[in-house]
PDB file of N, CA and C in Angstrom:
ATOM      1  N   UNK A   1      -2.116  18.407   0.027  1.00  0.00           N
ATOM      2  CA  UNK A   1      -3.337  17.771   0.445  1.00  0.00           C
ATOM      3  C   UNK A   1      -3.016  16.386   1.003  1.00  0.00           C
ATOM      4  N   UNK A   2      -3.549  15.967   1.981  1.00  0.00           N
ATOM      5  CA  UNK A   2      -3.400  14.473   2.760  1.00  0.00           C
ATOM      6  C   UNK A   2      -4.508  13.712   2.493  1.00  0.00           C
ATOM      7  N   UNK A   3      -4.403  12.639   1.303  1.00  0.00           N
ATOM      8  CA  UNK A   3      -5.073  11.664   1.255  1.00  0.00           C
ATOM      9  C   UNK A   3      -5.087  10.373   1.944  1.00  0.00           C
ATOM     10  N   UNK A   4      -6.511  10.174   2.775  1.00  0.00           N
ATOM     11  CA  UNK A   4      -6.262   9.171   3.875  1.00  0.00           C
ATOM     12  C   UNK A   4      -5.995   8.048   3.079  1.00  0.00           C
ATOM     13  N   UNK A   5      -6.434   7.985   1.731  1.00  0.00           N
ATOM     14  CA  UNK A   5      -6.511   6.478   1.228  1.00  0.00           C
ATOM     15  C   UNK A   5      -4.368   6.285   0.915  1.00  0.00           C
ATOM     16  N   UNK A   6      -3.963   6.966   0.993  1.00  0.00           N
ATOM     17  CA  UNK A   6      -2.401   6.870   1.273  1.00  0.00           C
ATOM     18  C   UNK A   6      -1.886   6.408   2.513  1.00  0.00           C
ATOM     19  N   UNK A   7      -2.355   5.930   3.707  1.00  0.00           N
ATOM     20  CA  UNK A   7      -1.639   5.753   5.011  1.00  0.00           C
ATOM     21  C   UNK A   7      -1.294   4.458   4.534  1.00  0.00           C
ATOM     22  N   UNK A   8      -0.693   4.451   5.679  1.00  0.00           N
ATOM     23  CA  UNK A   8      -0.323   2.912   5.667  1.00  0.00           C
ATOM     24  C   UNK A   8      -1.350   1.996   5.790  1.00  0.00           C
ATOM     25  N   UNK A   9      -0.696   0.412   5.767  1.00  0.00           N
ATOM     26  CA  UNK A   9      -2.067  -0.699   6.468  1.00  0.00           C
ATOM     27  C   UNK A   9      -2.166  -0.387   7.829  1.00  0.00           C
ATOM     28  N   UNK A  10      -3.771  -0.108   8.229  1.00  0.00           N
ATOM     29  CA  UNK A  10      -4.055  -0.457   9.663  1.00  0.00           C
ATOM     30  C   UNK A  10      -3.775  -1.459  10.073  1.00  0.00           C
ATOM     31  N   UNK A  11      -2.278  -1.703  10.879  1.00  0.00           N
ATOM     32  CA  UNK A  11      -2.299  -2.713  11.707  1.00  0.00           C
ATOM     33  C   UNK A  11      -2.813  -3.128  13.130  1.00  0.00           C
ATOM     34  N   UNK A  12      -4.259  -2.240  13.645  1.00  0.00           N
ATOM     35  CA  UNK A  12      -4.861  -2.350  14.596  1.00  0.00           C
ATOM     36  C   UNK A  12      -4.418  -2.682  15.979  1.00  0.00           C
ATOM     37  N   UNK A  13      -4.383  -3.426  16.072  1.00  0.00           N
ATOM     38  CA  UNK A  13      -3.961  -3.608  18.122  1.00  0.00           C
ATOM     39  C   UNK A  13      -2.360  -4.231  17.899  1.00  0.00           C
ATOM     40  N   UNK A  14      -1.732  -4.860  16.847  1.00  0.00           N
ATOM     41  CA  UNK A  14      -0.414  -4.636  16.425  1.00  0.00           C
ATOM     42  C   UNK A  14       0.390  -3.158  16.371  1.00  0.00           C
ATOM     43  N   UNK A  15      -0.222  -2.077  16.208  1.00  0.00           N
ATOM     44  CA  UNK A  15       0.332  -1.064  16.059  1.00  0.00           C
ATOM     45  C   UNK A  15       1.591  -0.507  17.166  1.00  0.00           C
ATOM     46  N   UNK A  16       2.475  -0.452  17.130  1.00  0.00           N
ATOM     47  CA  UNK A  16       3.551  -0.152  18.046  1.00  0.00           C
ATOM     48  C   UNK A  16       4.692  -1.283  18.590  1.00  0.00           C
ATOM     49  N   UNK A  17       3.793  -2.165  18.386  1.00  0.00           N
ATOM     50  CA  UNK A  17       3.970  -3.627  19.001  1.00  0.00           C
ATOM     51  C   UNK A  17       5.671  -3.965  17.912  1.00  0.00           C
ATOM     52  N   UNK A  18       6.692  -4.861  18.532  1.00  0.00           N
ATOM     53  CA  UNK A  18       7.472  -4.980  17.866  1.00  0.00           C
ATOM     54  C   UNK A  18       7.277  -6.569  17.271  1.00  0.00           C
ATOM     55  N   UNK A  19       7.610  -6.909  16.400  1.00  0.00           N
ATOM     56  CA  UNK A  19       8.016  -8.070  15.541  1.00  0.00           C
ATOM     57  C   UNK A  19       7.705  -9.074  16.161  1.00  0.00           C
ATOM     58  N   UNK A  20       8.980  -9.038  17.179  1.00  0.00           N
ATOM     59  CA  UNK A  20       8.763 -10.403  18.282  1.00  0.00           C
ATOM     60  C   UNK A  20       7.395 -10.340  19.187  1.00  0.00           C
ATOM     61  N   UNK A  21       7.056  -9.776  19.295  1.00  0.00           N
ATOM     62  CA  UNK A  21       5.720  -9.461  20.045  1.00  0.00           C
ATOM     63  C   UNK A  21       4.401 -10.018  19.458  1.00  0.00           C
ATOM     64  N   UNK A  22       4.443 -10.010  18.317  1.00  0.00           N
ATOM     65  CA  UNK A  22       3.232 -10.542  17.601  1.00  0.00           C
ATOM     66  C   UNK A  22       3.448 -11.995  17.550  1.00  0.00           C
ATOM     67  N   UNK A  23       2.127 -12.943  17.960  1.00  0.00           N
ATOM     68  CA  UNK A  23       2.348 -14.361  17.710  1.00  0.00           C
ATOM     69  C   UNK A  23       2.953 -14.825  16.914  1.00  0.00           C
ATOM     70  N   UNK A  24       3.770 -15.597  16.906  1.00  0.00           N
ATOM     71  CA  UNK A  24       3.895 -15.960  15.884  1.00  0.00           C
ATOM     72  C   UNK A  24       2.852 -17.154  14.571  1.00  0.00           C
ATOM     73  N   UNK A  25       2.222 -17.681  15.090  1.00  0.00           N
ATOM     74  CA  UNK A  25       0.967 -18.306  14.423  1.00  0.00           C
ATOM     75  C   UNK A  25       0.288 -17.629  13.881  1.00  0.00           C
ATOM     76  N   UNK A  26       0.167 -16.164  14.023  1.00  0.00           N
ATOM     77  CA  UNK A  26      -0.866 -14.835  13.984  1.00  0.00           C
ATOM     78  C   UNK A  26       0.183 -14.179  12.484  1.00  0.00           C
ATOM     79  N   UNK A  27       1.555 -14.181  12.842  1.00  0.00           N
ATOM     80  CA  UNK A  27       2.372 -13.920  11.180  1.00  0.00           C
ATOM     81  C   UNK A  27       2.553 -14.665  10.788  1.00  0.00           C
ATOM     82  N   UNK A  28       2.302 -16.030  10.832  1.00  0.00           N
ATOM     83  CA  UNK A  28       2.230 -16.979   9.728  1.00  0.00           C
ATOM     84  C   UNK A  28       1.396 -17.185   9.162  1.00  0.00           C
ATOM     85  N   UNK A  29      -0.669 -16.179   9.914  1.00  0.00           N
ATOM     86  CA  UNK A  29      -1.527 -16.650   8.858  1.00  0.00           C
ATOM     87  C   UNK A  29      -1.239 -15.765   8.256  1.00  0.00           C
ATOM     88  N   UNK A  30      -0.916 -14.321   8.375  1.00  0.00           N
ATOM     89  CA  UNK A  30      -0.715 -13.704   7.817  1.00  0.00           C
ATOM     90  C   UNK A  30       0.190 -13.684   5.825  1.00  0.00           C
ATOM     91  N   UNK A  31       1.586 -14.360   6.592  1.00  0.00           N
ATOM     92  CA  UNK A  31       2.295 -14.435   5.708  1.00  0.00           C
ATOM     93  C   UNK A  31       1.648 -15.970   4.552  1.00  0.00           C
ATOM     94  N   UNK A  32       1.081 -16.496   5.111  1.00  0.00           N
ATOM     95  CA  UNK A  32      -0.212 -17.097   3.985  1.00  0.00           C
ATOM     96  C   UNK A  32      -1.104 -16.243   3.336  1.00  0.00           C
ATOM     97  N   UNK A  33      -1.612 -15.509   3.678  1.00  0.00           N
ATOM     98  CA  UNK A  33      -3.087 -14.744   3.219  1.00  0.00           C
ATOM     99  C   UNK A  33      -2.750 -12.970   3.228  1.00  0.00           C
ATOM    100  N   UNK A  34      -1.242 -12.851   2.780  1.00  0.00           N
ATOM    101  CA  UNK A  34      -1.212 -11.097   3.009  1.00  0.00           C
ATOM    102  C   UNK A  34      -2.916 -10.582   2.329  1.00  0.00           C
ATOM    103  N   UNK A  35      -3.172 -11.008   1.675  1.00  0.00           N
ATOM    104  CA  UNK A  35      -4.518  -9.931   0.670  1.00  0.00           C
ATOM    105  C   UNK A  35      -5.996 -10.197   1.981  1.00  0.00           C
ATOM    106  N   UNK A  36      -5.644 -11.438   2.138  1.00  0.00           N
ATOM    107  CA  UNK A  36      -7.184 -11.532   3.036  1.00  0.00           C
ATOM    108  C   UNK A  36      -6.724 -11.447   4.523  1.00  0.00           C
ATOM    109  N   UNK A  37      -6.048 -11.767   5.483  1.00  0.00           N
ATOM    110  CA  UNK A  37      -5.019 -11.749   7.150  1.00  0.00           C
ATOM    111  C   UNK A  37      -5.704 -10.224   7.025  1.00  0.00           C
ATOM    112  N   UNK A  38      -5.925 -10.110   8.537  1.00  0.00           N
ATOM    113  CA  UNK A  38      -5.989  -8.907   9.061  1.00  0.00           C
ATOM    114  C   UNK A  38      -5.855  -8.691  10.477  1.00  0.00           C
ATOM    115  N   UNK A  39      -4.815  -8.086  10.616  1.00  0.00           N
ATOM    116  CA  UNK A  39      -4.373  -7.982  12.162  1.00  0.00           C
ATOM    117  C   UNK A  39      -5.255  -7.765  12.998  1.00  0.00           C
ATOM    118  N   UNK A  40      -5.652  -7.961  14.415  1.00  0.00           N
ATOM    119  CA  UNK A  40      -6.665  -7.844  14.831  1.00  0.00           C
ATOM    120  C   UNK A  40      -7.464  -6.298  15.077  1.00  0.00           C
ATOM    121  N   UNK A  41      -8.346  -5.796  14.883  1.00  0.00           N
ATOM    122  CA  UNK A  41      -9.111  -4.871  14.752  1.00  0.00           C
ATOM    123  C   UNK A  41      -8.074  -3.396  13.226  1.00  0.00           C
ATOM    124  N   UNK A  42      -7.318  -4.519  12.416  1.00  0.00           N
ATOM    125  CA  UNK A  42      -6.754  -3.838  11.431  1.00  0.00           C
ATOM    126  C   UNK A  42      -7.467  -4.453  10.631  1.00  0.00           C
ATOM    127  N   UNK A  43      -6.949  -3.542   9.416  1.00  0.00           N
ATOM    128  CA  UNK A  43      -7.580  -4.068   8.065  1.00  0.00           C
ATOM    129  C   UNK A  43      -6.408  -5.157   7.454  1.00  0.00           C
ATOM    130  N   UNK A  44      -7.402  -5.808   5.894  1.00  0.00           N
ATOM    131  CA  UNK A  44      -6.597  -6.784   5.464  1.00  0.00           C
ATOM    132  C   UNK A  44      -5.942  -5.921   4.208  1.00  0.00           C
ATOM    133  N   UNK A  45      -4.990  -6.728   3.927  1.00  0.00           N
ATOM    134  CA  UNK A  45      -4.019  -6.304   2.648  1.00  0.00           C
ATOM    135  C   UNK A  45      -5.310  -6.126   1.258  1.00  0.00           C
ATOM    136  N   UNK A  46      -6.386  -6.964   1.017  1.00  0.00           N
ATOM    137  CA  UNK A  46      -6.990  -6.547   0.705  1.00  0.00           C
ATOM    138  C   UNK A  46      -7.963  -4.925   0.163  1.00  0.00           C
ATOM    139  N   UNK A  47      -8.037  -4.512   1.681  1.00  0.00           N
ATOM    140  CA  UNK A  47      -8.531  -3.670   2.080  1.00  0.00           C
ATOM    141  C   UNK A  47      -7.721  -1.975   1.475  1.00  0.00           C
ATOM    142  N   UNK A  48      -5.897  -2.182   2.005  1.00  0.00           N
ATOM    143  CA  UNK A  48      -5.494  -1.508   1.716  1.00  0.00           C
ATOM    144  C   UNK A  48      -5.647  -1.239  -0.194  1.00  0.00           C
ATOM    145  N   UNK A  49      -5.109  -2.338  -0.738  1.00  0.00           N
ATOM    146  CA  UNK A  49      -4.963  -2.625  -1.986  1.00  0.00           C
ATOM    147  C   UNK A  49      -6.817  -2.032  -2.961  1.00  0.00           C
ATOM    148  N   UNK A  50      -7.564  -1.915  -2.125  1.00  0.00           N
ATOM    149  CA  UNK A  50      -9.407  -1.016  -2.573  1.00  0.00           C
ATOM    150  C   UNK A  50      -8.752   0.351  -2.569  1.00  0.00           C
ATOM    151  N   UNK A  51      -7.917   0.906  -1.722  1.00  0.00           N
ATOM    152  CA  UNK A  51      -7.955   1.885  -1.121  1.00  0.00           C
ATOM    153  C   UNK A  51      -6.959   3.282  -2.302  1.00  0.00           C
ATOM    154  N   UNK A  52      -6.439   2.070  -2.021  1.00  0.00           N
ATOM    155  CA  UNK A  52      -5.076   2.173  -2.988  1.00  0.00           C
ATOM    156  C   UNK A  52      -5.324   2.857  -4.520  1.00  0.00           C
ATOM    157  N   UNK A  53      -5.871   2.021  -5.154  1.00  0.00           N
ATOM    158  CA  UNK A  53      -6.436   1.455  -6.025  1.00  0.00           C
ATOM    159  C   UNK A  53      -7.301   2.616  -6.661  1.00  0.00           C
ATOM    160  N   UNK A  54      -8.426   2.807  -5.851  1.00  0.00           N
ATOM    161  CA  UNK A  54      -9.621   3.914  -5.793  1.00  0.00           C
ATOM    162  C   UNK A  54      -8.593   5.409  -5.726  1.00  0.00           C
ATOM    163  N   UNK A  55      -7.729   5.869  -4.980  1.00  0.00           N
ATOM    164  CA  UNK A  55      -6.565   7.057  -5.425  1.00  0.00           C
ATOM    165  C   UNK A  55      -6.003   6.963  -6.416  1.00  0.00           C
ATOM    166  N   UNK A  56      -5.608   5.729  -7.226  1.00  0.00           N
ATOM    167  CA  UNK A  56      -5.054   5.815  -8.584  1.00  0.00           C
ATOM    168  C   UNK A  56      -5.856   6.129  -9.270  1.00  0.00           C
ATOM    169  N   UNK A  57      -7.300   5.770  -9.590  1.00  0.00           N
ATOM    170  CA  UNK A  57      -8.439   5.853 -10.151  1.00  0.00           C
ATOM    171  C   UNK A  57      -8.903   7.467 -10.699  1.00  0.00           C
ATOM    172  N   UNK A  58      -8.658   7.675  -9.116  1.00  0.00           N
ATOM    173  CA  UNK A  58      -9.527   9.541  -9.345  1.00  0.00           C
ATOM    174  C   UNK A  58      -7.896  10.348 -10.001  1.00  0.00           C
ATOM    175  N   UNK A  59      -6.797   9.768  -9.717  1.00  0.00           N
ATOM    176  CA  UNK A  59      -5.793  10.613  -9.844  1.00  0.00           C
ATOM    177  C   UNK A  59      -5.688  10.579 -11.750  1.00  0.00           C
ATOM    178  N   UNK A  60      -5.634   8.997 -11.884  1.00  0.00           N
ATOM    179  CA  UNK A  60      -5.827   8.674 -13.375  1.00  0.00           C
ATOM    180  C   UNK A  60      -7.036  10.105 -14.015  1.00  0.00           C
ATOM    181  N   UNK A  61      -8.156   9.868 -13.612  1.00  0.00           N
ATOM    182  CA  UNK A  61      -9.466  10.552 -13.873  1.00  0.00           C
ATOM    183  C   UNK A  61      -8.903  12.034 -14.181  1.00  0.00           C
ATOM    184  N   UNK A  62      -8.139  12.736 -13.296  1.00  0.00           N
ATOM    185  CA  UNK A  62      -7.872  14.156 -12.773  1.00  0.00           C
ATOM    186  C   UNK A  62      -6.856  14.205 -13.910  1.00  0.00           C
ATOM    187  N   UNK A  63      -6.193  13.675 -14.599  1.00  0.00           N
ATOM    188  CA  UNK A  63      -4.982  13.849 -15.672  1.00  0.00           C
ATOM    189  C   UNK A  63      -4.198  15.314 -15.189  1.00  0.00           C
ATOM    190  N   UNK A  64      -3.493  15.339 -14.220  1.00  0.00           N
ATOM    191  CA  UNK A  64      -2.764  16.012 -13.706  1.00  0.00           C
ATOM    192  C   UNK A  64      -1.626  15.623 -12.992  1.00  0.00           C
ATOM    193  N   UNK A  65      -0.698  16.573 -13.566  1.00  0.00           N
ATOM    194  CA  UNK A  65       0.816  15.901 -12.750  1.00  0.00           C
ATOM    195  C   UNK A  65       0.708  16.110 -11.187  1.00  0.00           C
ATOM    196  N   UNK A  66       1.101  14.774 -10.810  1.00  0.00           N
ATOM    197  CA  UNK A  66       1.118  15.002  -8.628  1.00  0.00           C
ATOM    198  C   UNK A  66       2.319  14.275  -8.536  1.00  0.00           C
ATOM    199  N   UNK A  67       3.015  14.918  -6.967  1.00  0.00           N
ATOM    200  CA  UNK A  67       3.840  13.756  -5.946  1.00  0.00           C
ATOM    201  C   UNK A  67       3.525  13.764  -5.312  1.00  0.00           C
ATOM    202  N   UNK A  68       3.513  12.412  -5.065  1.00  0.00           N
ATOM    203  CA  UNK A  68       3.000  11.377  -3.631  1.00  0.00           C
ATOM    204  C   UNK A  68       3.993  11.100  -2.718  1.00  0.00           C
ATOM    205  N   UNK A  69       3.906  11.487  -1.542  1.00  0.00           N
ATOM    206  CA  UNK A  69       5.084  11.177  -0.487  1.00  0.00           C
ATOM    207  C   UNK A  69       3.905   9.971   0.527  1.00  0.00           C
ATOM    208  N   UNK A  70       4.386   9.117   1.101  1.00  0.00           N
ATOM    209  CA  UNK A  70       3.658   7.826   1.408  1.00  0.00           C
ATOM    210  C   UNK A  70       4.042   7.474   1.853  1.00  0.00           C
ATOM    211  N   UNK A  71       3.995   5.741   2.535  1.00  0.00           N
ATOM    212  CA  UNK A  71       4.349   5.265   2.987  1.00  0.00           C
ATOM    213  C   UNK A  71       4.633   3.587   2.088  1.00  0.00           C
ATOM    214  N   UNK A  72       5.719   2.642   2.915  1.00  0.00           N
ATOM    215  CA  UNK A  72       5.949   1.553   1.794  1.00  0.00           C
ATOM    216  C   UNK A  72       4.810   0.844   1.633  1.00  0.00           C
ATOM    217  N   UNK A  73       3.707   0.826   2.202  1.00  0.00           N
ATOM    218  CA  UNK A  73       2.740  -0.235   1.748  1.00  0.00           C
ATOM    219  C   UNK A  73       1.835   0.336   0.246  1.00  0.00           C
ATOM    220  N   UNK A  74       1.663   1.735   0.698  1.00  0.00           N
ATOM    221  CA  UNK A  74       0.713   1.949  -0.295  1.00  0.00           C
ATOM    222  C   UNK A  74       1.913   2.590  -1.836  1.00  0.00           C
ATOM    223  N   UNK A  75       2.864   3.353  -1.030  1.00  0.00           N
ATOM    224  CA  UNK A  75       4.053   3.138  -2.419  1.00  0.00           C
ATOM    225  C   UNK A  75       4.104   2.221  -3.196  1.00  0.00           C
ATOM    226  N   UNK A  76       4.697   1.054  -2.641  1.00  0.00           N
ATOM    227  CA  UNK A  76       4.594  -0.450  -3.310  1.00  0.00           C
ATOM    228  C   UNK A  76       3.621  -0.606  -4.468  1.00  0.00           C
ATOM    229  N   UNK A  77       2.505  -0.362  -3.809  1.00  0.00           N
ATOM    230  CA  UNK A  77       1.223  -0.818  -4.706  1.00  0.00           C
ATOM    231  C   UNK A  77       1.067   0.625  -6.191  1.00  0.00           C
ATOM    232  N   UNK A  78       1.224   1.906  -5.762  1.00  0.00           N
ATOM    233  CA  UNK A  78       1.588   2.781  -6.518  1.00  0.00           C
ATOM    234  C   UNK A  78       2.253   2.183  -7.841  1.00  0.00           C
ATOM    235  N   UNK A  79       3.237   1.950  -6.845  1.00  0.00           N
ATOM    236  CA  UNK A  79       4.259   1.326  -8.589  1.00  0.00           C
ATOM    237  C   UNK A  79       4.139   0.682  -9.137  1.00  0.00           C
ATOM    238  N   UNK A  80       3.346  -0.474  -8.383  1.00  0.00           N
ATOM    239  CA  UNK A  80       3.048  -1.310  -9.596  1.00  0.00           C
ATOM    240  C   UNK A  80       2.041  -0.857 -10.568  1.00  0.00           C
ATOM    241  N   UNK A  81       0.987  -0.095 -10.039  1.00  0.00           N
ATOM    242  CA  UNK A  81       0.337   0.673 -10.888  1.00  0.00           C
ATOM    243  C   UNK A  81       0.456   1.544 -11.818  1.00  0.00           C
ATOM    244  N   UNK A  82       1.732   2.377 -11.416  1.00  0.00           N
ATOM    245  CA  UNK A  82       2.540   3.195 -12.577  1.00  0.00           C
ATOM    246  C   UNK A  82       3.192   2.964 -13.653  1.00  0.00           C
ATOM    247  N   UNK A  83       3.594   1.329 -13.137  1.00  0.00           N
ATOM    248  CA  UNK A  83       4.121   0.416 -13.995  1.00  0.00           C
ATOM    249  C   UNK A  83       3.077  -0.513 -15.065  1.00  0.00           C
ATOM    250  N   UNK A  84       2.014  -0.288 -14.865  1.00  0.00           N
ATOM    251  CA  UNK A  84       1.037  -1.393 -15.251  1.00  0.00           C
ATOM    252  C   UNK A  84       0.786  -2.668 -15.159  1.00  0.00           C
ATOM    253  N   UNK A  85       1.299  -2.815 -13.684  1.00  0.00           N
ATOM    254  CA  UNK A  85       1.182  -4.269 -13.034  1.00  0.00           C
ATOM    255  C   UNK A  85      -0.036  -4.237 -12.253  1.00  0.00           C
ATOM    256  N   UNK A  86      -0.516  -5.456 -12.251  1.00  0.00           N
ATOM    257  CA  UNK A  86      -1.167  -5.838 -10.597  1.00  0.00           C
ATOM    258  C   UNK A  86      -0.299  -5.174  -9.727  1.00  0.00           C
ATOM    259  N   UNK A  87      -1.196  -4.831  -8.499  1.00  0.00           N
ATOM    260  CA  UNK A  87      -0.593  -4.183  -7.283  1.00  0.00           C
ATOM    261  C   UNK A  87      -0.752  -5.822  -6.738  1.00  0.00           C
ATOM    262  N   UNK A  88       0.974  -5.473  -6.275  1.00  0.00           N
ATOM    263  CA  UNK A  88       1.217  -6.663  -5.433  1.00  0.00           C
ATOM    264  C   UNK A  88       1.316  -6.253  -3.837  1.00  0.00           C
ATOM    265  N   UNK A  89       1.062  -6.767  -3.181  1.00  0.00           N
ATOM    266  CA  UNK A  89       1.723  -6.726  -1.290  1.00  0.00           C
ATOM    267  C   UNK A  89       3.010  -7.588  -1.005  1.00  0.00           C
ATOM    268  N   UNK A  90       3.413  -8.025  -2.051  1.00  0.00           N
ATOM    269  CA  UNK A  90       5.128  -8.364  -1.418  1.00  0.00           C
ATOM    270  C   UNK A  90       5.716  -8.084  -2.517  1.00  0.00           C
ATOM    271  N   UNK A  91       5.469  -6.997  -3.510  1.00  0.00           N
ATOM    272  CA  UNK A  91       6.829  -6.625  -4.140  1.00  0.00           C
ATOM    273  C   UNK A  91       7.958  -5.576  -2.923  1.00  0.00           C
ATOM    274  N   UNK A  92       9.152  -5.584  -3.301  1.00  0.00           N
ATOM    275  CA  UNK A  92      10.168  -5.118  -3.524  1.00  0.00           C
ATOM    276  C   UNK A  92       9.786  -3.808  -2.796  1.00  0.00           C
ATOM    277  N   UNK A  93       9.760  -3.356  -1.583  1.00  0.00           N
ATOM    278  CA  UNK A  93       9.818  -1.574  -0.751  1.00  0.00           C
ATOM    279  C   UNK A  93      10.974  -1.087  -1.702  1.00  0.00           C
ATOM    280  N   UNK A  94      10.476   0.035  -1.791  1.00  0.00           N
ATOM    281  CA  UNK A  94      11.523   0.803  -2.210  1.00  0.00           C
ATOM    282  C   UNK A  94      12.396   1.309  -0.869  1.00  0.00           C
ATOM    283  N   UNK A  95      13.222   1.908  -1.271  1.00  0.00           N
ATOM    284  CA  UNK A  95      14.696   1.920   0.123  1.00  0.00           C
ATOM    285  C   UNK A  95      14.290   3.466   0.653  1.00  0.00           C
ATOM    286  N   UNK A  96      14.202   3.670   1.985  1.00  0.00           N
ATOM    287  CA  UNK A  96      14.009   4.638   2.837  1.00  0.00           C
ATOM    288  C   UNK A  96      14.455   5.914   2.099  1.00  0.00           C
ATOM    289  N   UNK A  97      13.949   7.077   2.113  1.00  0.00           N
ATOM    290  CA  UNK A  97      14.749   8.100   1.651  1.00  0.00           C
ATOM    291  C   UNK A  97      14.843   8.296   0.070  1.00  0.00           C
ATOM    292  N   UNK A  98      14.512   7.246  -0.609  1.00  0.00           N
ATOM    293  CA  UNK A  98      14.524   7.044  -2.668  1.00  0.00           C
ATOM    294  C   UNK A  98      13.222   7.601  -2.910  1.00  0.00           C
ATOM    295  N   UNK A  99      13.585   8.601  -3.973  1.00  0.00           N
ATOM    296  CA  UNK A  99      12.385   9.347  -4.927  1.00  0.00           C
ATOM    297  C   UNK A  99      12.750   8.066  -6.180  1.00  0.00           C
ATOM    298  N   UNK A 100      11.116   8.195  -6.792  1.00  0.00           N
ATOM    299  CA  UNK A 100      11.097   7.398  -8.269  1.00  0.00           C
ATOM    300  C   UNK A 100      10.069   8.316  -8.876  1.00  0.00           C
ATOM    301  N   UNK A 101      10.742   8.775 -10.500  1.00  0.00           N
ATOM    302  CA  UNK A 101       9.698   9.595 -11.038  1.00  0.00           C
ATOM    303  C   UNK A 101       8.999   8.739 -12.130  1.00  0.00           C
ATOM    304  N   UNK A 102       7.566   8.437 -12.325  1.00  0.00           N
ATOM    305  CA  UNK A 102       7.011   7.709 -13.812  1.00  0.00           C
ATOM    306  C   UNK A 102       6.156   8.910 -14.033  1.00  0.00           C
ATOM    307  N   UNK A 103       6.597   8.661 -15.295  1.00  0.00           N
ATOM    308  CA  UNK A 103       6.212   9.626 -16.438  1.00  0.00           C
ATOM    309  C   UNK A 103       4.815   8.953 -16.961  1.00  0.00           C
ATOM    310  N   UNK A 104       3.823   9.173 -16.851  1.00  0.00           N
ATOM    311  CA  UNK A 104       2.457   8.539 -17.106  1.00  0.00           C
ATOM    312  C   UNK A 104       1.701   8.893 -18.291  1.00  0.00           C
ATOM    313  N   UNK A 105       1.482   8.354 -19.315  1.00  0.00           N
ATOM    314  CA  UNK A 105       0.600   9.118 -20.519  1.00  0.00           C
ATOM    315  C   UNK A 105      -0.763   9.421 -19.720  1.00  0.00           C
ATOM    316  N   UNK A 106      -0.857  10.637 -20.108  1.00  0.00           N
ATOM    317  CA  UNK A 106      -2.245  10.815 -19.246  1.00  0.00           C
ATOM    318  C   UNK A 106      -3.639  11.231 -20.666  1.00  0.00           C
ATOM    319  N   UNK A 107      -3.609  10.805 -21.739  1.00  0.00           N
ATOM    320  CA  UNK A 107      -4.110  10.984 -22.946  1.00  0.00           C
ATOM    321  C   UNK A 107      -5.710   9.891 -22.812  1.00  0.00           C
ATOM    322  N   UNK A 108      -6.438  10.595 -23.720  1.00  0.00           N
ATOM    323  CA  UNK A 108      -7.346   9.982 -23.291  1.00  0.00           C
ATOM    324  C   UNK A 108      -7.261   8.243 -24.309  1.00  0.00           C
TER     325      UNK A 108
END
């Protein structure tokens, strides 16, 4: 099953665009405000992090074993959730190609 709330961040009219291409004033508000910045006609880190968030929720709810194949933004935030952290937007990507299994009490 493909859950949309798994894509990546909409990076809107950034999308394709390389690194150097984006203002740079435009990734520096960014890299101030990852949770609130939102690329233009993208969403904010915020946004993703609702999204995110609300799939852990129903998955928590569903007490059933799943794998999630994803992408690093919403991975990221996964783990910290699996972990019982705040979901952060600048922890640590996991490395291209790495499975991680958490074992979750799913008890009420």
């Amino acid at each position: 099953m493909v859950d949309p709330r798994l894509a990546e961040l909409d990076f809107g009219l950034w999308e394709g665009m390389l690194w150097d291409e984006v203002p740079r004033d435009a990734l520096d508000r960014w890299g101030a405000d990852p949770k609130g910045f939102a690329p233009p006609e993208g969403e904010s880190g915020r946004a993703l992090i609702a999204r995110v968030q609300s799939y852990w929720d129903d998955l928590m709810c569903k007490k059933i074993g799943t794998c999630v194949v994803s992408h690093g933004g919403p991975l990221r935030l996964l783990k910290g959730l699996a972990c019982g952290q705040t979901p952060d937007l600048l922890a640590p990507s996991m490395p291209q190609g790495k499975a991680e299994l958490f074992n979750i009490s799913l008890s009420a």
